[in-house]
N, C-alpha and C. Protein backbone atom coordinates (compact mmCIF):
# COMPACT_ATOMS: atom_id res chain seq x y z
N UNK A 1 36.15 91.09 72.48
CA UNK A 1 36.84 90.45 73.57
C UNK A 1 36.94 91.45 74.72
N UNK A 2 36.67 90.78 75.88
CA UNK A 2 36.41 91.78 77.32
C UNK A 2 38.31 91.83 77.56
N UNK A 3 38.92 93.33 78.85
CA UNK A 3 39.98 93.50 79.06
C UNK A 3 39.79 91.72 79.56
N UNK A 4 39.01 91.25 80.27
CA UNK A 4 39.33 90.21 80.71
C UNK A 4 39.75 89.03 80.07
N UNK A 5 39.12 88.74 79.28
CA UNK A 5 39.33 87.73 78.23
C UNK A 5 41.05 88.17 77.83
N UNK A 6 41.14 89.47 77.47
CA UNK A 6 42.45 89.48 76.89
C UNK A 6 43.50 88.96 77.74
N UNK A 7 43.02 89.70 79.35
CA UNK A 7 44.02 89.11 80.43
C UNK A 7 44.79 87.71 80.35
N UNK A 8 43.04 87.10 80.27
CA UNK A 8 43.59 85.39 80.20
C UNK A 8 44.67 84.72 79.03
N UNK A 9 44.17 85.18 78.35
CA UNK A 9 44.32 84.69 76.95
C UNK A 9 46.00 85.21 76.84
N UNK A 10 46.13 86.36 76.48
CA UNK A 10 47.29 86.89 76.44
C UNK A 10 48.90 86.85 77.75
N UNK A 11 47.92 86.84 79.19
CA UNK A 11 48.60 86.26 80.00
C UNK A 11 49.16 84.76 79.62
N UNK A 12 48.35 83.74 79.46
CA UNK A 12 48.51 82.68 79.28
C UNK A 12 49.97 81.94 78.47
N UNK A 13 49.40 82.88 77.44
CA UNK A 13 50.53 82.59 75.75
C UNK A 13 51.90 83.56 76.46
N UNK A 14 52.13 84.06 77.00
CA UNK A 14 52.78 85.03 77.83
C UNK A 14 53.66 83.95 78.70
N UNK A 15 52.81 83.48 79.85
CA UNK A 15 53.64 82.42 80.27
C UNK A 15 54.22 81.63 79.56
N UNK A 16 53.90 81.13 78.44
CA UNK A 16 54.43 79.44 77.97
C UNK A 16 55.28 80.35 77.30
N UNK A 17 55.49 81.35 76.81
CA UNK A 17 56.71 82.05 76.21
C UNK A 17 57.88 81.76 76.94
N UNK A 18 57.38 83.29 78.29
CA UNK A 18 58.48 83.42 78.97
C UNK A 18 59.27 82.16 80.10
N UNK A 19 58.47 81.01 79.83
CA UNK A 19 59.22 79.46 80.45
C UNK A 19 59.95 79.15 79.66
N UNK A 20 59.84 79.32 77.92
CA UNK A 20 60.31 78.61 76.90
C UNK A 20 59.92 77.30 76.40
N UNK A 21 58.45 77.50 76.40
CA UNK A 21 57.66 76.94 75.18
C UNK A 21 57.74 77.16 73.67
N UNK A 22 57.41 76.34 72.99
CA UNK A 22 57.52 76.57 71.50
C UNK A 22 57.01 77.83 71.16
N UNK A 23 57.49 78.96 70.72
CA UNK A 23 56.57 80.22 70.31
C UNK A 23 55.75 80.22 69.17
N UNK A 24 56.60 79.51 68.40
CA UNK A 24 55.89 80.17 66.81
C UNK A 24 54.28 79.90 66.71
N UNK A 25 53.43 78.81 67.08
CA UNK A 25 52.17 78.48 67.33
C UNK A 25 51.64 79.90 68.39
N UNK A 26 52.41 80.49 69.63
CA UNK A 26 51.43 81.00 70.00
C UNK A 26 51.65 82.77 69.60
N UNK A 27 53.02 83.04 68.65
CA UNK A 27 52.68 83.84 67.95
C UNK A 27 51.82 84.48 66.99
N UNK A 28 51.42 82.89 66.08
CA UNK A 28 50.33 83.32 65.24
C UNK A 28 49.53 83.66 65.59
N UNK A 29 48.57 82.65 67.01
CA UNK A 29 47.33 82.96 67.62
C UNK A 29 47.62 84.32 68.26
N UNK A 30 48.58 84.60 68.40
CA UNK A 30 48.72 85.97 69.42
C UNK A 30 48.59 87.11 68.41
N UNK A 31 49.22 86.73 66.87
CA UNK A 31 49.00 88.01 65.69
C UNK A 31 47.36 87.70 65.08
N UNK A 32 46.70 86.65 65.33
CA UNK A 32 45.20 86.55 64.68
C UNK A 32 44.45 87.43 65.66
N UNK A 33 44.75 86.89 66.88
CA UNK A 33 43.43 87.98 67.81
C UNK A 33 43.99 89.15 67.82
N UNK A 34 45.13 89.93 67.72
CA UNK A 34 45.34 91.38 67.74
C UNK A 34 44.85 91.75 66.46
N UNK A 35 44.52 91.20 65.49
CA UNK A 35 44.42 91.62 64.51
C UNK A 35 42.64 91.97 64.43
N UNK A 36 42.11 91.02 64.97
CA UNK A 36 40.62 91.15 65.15
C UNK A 36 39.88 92.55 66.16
N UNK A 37 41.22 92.61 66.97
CA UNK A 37 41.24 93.20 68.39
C UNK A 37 41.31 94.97 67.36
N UNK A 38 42.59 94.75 67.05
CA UNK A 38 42.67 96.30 65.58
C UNK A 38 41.42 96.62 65.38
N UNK A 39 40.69 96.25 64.45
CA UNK A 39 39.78 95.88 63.54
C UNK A 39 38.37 96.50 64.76
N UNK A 40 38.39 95.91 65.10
CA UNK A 40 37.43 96.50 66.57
C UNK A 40 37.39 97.37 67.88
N UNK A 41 38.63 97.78 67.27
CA UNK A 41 39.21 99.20 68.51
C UNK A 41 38.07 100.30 68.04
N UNK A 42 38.02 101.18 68.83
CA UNK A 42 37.25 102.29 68.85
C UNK A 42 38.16 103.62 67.66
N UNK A 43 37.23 103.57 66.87
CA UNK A 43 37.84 104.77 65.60
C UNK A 43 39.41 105.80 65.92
N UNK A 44 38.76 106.20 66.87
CA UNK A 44 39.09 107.22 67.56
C UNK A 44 40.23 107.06 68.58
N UNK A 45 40.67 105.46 68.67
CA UNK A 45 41.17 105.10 69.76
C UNK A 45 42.96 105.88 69.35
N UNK A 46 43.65 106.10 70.48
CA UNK A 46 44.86 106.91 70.35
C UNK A 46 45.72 105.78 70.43
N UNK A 47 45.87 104.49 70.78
CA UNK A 47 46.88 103.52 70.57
C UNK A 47 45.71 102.50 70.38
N UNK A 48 46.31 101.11 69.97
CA UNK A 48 44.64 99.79 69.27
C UNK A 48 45.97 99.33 69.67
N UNK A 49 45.23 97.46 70.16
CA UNK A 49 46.10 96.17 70.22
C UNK A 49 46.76 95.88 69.27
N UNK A 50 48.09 95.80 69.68
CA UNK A 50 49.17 95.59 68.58
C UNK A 50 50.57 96.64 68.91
N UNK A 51 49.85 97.81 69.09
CA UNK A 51 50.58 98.84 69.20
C UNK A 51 52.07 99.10 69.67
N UNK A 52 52.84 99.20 69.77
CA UNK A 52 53.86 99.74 70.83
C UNK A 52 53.93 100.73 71.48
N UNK A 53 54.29 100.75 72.93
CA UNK A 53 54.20 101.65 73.73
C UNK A 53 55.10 101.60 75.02
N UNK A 54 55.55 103.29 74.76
CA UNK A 54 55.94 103.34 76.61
C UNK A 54 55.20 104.03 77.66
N UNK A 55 55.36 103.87 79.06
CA UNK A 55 54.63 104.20 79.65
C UNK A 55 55.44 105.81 80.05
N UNK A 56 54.89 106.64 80.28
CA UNK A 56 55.10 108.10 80.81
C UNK A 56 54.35 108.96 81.48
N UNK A 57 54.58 109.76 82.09
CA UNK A 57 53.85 110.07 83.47
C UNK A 57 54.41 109.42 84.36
N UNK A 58 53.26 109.30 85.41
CA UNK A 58 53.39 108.71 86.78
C UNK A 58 53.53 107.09 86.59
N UNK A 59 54.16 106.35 87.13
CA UNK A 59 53.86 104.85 87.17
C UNK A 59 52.15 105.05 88.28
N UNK A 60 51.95 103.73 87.06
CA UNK A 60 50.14 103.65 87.70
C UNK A 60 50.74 103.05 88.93
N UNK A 61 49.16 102.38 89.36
CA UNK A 61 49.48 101.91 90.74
C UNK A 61 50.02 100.29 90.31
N UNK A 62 49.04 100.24 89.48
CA UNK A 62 49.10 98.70 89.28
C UNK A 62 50.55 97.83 88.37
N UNK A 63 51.65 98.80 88.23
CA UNK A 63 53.06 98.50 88.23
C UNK A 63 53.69 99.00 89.43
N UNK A 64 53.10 99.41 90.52
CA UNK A 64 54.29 100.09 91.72
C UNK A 64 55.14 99.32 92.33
N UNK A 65 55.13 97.75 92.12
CA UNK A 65 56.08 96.70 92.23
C UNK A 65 56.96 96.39 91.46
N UNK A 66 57.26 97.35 90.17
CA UNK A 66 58.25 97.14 89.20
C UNK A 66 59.21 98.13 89.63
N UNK A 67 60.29 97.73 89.04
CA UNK A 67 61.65 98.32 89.32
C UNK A 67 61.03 100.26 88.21
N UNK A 68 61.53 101.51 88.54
CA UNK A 68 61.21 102.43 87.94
C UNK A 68 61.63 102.51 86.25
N UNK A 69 62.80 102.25 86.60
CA UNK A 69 63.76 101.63 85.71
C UNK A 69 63.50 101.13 84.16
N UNK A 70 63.33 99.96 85.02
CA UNK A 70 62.83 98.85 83.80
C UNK A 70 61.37 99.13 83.52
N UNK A 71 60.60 99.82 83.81
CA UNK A 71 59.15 100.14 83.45
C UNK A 71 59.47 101.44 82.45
N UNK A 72 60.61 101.90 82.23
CA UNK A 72 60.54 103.41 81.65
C UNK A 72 61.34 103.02 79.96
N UNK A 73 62.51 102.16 80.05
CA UNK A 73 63.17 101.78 79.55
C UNK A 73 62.67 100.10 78.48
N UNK A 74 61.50 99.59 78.94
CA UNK A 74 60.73 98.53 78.65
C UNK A 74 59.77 99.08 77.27
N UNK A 75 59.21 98.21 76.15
CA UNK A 75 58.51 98.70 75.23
C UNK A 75 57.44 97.21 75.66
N UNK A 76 56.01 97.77 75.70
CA UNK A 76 54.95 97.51 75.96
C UNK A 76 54.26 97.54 74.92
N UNK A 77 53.44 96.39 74.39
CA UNK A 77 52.27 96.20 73.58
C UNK A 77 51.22 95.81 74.07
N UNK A 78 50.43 97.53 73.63
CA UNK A 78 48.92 96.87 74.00
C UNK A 78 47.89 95.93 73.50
N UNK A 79 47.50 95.59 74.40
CA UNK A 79 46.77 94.17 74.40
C UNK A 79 45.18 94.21 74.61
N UNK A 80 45.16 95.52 74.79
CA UNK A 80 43.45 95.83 75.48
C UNK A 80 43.46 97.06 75.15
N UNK A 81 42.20 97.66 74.49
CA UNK A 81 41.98 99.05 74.73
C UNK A 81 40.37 99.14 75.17
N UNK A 82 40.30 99.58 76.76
CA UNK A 82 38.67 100.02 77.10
C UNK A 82 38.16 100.78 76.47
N UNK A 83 36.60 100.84 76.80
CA UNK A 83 36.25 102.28 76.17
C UNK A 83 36.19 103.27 77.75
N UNK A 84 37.05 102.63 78.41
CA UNK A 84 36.89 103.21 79.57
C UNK A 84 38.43 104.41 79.80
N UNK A 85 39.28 104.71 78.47
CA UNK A 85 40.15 105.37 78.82
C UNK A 85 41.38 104.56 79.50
N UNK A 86 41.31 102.96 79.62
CA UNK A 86 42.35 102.27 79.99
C UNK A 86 43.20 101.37 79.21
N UNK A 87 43.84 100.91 79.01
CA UNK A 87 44.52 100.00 78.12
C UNK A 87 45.07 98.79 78.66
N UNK A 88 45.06 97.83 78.44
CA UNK A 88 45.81 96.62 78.61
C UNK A 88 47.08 96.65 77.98
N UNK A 89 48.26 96.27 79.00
CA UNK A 89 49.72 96.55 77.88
C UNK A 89 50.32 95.59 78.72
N UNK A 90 51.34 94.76 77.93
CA UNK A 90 52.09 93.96 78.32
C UNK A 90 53.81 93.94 77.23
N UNK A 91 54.62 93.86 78.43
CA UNK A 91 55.97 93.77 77.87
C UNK A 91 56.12 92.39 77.19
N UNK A 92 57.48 92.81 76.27
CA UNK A 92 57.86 91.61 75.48
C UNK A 92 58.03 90.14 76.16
N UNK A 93 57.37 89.33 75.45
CA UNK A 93 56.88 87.90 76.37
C UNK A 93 58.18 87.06 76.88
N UNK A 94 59.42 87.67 76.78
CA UNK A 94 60.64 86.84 76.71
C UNK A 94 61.12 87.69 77.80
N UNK A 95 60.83 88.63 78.25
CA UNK A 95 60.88 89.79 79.54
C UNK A 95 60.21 89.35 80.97
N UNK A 96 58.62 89.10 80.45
CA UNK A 96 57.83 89.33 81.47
C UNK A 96 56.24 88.80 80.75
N UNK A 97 55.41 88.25 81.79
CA UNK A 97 54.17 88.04 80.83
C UNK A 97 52.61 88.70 81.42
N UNK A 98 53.41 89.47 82.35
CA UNK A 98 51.81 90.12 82.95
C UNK A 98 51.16 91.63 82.40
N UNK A 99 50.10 91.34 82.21
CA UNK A 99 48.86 92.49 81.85
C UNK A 99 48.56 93.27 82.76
N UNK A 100 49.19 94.66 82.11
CA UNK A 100 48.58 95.14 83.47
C UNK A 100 47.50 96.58 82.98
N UNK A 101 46.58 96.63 83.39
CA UNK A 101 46.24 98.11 82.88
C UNK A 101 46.64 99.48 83.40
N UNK A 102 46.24 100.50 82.31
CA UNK A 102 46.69 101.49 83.02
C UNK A 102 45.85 102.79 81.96
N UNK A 103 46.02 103.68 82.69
CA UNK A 103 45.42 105.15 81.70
C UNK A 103 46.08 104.76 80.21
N UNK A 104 45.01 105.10 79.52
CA UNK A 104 45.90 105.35 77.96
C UNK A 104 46.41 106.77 77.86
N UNK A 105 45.81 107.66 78.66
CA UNK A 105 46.86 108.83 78.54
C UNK A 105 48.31 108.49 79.58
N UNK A 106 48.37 107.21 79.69
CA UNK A 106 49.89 107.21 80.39
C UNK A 106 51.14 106.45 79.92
N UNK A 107 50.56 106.11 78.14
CA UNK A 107 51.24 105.36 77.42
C UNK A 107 51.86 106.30 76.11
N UNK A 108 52.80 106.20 75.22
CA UNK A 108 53.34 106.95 74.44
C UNK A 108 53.29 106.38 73.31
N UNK A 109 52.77 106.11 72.17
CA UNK A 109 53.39 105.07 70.86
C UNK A 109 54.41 105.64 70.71
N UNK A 110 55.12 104.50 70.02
CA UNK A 110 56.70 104.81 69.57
C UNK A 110 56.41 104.90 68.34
C-alpha cells in the first residue's frame, strides 16, 4: 500500500470516527490493513504501522497549524512507513482524523 493509499483509506475511516459513526466495523478493517501493513514494513524499520508514537524535535512543517501543545502531549499511530525515511502518523480517531507525514527520526515509540 502507497503513503497514499494509506492517506485515503485511513483518513477516510478517521472521519466517520471522529463524526460518530459506528466504529467497531471500521476498527477491524483499520486492525486487518495495519496488520498486513506490519508484515510488510521494512526489517529494519524503527517504528511499522500500528505503532505508537510521539512526535519530538522540531514540529514538521506539515503540523505548523496545530496548537504546540496538543501535538507534544497527543499519542500518534503510525499509519505509513516510507522507505523514504518518512512516516505517516495519525492521532487517536476520536481527537482528530488527519495524516500527516513527517521524518521518522521525529517520532518517539512509547
Amino acid at each position: 500500500m502507497s503513503g497514499a493509499q494509506a492517506d485515503v483509506i485511513f483518513g477516510q475511516a478517521g472521519h466517520l470516527v471522529h463524526y460518530g459513526a459506528d466504529t467497531e466495523p471500521l476498527k477491524t478493517l483499520i486492525g486487518a490493513i495495519t496488520a498486513i501493513q506490519r508484515d510488510e514494513a521494512p526489517v529494519d524499520a524503527v517504528v511499522k504501522p500500528g505503532d505508537e508514537v510521539r512526535l519530538v524535535g522540531e514540529v514538521p512543517e506539515s503540523l505548523a497549524d496545530y496548537d504546540e501543545t496538543w501535538l507534544r502531549e497527543t499519542t500518534f499511530v503510525v499509519r505509513y512507513v516510507g522507505r523514504d525515511a518518512m512516516v505517516g502518523v495519525q492521532p487517536d480517531l476520536i481527537e482528530d482524523y488527519v495524516i500527516a507525514t513527517v521524518p521518522a527520526a521525529g517520532v518517539q515509540p512509547l
